[in-house]
Protein backbone atom coordinates (compact mmCIF):
# COMPACT_ATOMS: atom_id res chain seq x y z
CA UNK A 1 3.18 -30.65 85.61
CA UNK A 2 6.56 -30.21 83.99
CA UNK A 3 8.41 -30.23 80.80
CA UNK A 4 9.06 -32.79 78.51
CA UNK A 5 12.13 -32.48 76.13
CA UNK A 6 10.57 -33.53 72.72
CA UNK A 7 12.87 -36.84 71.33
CA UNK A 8 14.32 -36.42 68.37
CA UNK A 9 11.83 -38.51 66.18
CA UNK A 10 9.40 -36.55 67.60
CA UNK A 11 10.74 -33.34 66.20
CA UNK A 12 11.41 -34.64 62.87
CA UNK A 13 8.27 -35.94 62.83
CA UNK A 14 6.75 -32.67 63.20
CA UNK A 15 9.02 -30.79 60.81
CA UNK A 16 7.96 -33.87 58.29
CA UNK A 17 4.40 -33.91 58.98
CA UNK A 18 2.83 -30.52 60.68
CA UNK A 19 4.92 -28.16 59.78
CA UNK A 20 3.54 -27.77 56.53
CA UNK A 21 0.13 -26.43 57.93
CA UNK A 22 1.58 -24.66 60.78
CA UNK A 23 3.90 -22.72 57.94
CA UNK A 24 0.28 -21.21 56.38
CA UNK A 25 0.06 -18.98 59.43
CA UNK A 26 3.70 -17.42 59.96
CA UNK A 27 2.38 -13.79 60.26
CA UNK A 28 2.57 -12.15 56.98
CA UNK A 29 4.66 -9.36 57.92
CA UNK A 30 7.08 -12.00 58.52
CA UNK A 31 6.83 -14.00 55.35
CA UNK A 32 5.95 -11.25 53.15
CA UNK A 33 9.27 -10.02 53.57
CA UNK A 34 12.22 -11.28 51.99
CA UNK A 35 14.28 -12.80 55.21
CA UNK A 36 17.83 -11.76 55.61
CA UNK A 37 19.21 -15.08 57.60
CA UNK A 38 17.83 -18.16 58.55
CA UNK A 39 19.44 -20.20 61.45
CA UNK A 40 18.79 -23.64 62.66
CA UNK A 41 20.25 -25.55 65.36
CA UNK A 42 20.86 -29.15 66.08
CA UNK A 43 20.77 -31.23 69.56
CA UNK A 44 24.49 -32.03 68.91
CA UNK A 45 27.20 -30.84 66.92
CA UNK A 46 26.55 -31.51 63.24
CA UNK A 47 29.23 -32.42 60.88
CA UNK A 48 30.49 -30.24 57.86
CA UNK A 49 32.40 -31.44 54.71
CA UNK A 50 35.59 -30.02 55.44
CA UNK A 51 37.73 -32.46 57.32
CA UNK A 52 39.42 -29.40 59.03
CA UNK A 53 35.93 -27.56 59.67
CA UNK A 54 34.22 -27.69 63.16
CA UNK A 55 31.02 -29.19 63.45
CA UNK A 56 28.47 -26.88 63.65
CA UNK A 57 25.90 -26.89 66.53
CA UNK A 58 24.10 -24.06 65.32
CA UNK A 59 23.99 -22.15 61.39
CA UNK A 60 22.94 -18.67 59.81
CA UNK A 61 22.10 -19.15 56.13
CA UNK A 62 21.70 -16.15 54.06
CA UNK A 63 18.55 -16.15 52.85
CA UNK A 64 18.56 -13.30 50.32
CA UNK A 65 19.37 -12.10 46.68
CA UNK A 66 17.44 -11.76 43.55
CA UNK A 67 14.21 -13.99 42.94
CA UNK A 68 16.11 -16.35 40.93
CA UNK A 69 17.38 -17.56 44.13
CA UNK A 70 15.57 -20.47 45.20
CA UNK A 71 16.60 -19.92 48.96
CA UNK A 72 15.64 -15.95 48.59
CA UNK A 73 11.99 -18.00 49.04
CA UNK A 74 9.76 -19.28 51.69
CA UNK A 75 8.40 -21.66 49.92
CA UNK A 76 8.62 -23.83 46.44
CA UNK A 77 11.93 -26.01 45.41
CA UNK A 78 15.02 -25.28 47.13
CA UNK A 79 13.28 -23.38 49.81
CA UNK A 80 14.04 -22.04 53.10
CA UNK A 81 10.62 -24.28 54.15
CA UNK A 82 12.60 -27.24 52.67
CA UNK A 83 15.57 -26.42 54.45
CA UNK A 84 13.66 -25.95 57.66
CA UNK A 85 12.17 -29.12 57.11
CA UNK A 86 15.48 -30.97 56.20
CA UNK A 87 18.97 -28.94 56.91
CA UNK A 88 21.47 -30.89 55.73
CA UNK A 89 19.48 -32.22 52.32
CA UNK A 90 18.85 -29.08 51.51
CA UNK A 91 21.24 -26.54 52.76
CA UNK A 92 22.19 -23.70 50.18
CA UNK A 93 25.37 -23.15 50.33
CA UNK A 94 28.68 -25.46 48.73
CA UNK A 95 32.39 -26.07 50.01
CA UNK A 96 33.43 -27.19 52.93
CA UNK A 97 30.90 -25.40 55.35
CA UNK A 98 28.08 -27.30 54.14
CA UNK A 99 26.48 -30.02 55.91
CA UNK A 100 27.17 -33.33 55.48
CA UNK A 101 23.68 -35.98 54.26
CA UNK A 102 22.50 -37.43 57.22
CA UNK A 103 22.96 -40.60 55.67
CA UNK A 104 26.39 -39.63 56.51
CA UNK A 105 25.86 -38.17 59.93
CA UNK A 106 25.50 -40.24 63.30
CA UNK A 107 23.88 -37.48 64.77
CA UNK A 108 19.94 -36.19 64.58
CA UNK A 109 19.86 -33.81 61.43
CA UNK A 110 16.41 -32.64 62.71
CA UNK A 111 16.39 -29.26 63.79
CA UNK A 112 16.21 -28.24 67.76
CA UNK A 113 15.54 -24.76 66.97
CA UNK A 114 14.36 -22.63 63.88
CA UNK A 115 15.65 -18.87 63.59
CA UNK A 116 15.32 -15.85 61.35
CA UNK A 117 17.28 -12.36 61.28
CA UNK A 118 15.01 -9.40 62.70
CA UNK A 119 17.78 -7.35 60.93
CA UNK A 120 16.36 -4.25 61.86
CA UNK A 121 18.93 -2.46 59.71
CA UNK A 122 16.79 -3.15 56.26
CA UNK A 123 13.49 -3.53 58.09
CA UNK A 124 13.34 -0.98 60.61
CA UNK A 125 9.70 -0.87 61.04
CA UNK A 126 9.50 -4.18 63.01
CA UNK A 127 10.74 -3.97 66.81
CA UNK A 128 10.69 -6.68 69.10
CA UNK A 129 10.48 -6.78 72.53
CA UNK A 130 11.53 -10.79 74.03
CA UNK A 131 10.51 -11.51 77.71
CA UNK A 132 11.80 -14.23 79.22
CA UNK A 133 10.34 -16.58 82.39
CA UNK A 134 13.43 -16.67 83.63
CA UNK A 135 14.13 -13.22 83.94
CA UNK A 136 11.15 -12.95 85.22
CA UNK A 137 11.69 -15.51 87.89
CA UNK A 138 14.84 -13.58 88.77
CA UNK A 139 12.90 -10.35 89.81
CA UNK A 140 11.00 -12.41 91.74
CA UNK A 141 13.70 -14.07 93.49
CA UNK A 142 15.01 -10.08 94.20
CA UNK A 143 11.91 -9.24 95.72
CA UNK A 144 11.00 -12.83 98.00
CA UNK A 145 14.72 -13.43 99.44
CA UNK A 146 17.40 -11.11 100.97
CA UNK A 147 20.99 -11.48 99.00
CA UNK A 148 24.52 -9.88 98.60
CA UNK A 149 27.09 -9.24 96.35
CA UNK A 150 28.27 -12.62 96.00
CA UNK A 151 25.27 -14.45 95.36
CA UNK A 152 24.41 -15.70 91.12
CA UNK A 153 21.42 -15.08 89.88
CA UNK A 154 20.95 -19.01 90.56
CA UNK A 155 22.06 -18.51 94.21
CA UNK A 156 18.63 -16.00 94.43
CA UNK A 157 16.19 -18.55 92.69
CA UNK A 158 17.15 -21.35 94.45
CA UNK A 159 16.53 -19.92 97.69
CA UNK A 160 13.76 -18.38 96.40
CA UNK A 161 12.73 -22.06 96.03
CA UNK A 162 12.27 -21.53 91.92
CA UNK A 163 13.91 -24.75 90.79
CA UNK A 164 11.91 -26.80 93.17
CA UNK A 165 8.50 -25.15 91.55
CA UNK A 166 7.04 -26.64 88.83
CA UNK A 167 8.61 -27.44 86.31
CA UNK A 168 11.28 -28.71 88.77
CA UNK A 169 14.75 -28.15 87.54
CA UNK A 170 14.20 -24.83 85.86
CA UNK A 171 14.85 -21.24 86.24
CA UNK A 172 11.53 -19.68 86.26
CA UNK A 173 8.23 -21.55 87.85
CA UNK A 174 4.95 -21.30 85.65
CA UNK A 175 3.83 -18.84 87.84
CA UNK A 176 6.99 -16.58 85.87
CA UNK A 177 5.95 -17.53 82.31
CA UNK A 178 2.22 -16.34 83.09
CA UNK A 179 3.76 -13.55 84.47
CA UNK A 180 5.52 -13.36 81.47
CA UNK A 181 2.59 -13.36 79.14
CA UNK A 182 0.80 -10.37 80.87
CA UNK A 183 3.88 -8.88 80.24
CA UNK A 184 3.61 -9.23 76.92
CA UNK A 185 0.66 -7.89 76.41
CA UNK A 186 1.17 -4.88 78.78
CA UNK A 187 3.98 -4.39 76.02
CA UNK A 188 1.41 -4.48 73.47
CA UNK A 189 -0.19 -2.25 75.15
CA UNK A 190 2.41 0.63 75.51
CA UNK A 191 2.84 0.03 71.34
CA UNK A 192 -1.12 0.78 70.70
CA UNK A 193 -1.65 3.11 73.18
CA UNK A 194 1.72 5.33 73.47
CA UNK A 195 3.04 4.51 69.83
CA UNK A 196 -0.56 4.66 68.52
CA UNK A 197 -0.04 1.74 65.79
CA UNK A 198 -2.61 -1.14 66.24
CA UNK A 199 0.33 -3.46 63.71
CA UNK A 200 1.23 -5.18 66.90
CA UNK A 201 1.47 -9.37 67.79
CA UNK A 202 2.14 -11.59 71.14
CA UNK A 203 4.11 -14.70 70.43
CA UNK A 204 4.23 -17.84 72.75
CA UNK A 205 7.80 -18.13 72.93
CA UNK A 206 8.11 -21.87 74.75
CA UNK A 207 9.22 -20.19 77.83
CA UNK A 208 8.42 -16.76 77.44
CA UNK A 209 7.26 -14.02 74.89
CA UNK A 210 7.75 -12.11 71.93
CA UNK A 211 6.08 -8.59 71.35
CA UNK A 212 5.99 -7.18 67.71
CA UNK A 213 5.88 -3.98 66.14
CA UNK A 214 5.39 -4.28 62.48
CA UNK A 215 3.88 -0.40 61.30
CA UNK A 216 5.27 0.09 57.69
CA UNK A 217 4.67 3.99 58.00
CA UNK A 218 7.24 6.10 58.11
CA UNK A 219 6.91 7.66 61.44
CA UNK A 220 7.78 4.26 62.81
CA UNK A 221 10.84 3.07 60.77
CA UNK A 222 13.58 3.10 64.01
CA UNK A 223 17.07 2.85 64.52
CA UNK A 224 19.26 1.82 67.28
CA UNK A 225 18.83 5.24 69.56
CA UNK A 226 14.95 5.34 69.61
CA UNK A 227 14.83 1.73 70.56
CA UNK A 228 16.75 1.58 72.99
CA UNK A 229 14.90 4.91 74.67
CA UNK A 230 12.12 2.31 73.96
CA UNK A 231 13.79 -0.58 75.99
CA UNK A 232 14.72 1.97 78.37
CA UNK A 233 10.84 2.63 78.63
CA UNK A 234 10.09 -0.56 79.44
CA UNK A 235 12.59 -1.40 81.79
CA UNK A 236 12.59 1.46 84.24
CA UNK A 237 9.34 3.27 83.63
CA UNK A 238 6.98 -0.04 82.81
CA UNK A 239 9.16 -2.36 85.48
CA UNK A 240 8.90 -5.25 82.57
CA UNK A 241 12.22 -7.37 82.28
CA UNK A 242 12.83 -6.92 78.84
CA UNK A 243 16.27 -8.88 77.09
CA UNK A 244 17.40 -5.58 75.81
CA UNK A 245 20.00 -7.11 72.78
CA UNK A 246 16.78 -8.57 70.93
CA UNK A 247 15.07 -5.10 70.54
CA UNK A 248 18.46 -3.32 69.81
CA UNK A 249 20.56 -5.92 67.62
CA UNK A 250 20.34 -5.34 64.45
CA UNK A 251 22.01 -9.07 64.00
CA UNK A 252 19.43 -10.71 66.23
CA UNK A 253 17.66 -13.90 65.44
CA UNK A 254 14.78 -14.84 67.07
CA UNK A 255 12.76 -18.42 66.82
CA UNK A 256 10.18 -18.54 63.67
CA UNK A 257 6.51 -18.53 64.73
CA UNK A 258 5.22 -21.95 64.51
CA UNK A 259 8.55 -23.83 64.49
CA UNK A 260 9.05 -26.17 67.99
CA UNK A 261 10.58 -25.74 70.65
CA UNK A 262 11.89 -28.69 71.25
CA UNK A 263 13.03 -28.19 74.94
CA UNK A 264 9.59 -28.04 76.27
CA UNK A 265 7.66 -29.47 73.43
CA UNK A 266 5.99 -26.96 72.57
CA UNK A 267 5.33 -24.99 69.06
CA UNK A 268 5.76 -20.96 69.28
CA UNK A 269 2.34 -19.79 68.24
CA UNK A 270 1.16 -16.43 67.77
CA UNK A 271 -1.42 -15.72 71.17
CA UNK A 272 -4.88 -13.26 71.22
CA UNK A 273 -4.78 -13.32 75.21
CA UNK A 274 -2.09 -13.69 78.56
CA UNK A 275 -4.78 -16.28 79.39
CA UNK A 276 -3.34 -18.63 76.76
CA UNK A 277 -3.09 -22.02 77.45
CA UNK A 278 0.58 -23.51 76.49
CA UNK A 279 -0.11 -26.22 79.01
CA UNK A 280 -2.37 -27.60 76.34
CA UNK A 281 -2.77 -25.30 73.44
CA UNK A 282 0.85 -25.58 72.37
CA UNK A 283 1.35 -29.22 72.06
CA UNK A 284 1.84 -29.95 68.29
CA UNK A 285 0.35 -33.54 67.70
CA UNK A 286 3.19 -36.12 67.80
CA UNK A 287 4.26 -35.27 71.19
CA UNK A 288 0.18 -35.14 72.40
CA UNK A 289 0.19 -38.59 73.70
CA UNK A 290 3.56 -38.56 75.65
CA UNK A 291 2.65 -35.47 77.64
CA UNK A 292 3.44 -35.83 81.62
CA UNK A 293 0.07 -35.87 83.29
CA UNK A 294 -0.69 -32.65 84.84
């Protein structure tokens, strides 16, 4: 088996036509909040109305303000649903940064990726912990093959023979992003057991994992220094690759649960168990019958 980069019919077709249902189970800590930033990006560079303004391959939206604000809302008119669903018909802002109708636009307005802040600086009581397969695949690389000082990370996996594992062509094998789900829940893990807080959630990433915290008490409202003595935790002490910048950012955005990812076609989805199935449990509908045969 390998990946399959979803087309880009097939991902507006999913933002147009399962989305809607999939939006019903975005975690309620995350859409009980009021989001900070919402960020999308496209497959290419998406024009802007300013002649003199870049396009714009990827954009943050602020996403709050008082409830008069239709965008300060996941759902209803003027939404940041809506704007998921459609960027450039119904992005917020005005001037020259916004985007262009894609009437106008030669380009897919669909988007490749769906975002929102963490901003751990007003909600400090959700940490998150990313693991990624291919960080993964590089300690494996460490361990199987003998390098130096001038080899890349890629130099490592390829002798390794990682790229030549299924899915050919990538940095991490499967093999890595199962690894990386027992990660995730040995993460899980340390929260209940050393943190005692049971407000914890594994996320299917597309080629990896999210862990969240989400306690509202007040013993676990964090800043900067205690999470990174947590990161530091995980790395050293636990041995679990951790990308470090996503639990310590307090800018970071990290994909919405339940919107695709469209490089492998697959829809990040909340997970009970390291024994879930993305081979097949993952597949949102309109890419289901153009799946490579396993």
């Amino acid at each position: 088996m390998t990946w399959k980069q979803a087309t880009t019919d097939e991902i507006a077709e999913y933002y147009q036509t399962e989305f809607d249902e999939y939006f019903e189970k975005v975690p309620a800590f995350i859409r009980e909040c009021q989001p900070k930033e919402i960020g999308v990006a496209f497959r290419e560079a998406y024009p802007v109305k300013g002649d003199t303004v870049p396009e714009k391959q990827f954009v943050r939206r602020q996403a709050f303000g008082d409830d008069s604000s239709d965008f300060s809302q996941w759902s209803g008119n003027g939404s940041i649903k809506q704007f998921i669903k459609s960027p450039p018909a119904h992005d917020p802002i005005s001037g020259r940064h916004k985007l262009v109708s894609s009437e106008l636009a030669d380009v897919p307005s669909a988007p490749e990726a769906v975002y929102y802040a963490t901003d751990f600086h007003d909600r400090n009581w959700v940490l998150v912990v990313d693991i990624d397969a291919k960080d993964v695949a590089l300690e494996y690389a460490k361990d199987a093959v003998d390098g130096d000082e001038e080899d890349t990370d890629d130099d490592l996996k390829r002798r390794a023979g990682v790229f030549e594992a299924p899915p050919e062509g990538f940095p991490y094998r499967f093999a890595d992003l199962d690894q990386a789900l027992e990660y995730g829940f040995e993460v899980k893990d340390y929260f209940e057991d050393s943190l005692d807080t049971d407000a914890t959630q594994v996320v299917y990433s597309g080629q990896g994992c999210h862990v969240y915290m989400y306690d509202p008490a007040p013993e676990y409202r964090y800043s900067e220094v205690p999470r990174r003595h947590i990161a530091t935790i995980l790395e050293e002490k636990q041995d679990i690759p951790i990308d470090t910048p996503v639990t310590t950012d307090e800018s970071r955005v990290i994909r919405l649960p339940y919107s695709l990812h469209a490089g492998v076609s697959r829809v990040v989805t909340p997970i009970e168990s390291p024994d879930f199935d993305y081979r097949s449990d993952a597949v949102p509908a309109v890419c289901s019958t153009t799946e490579p045969t396993q």
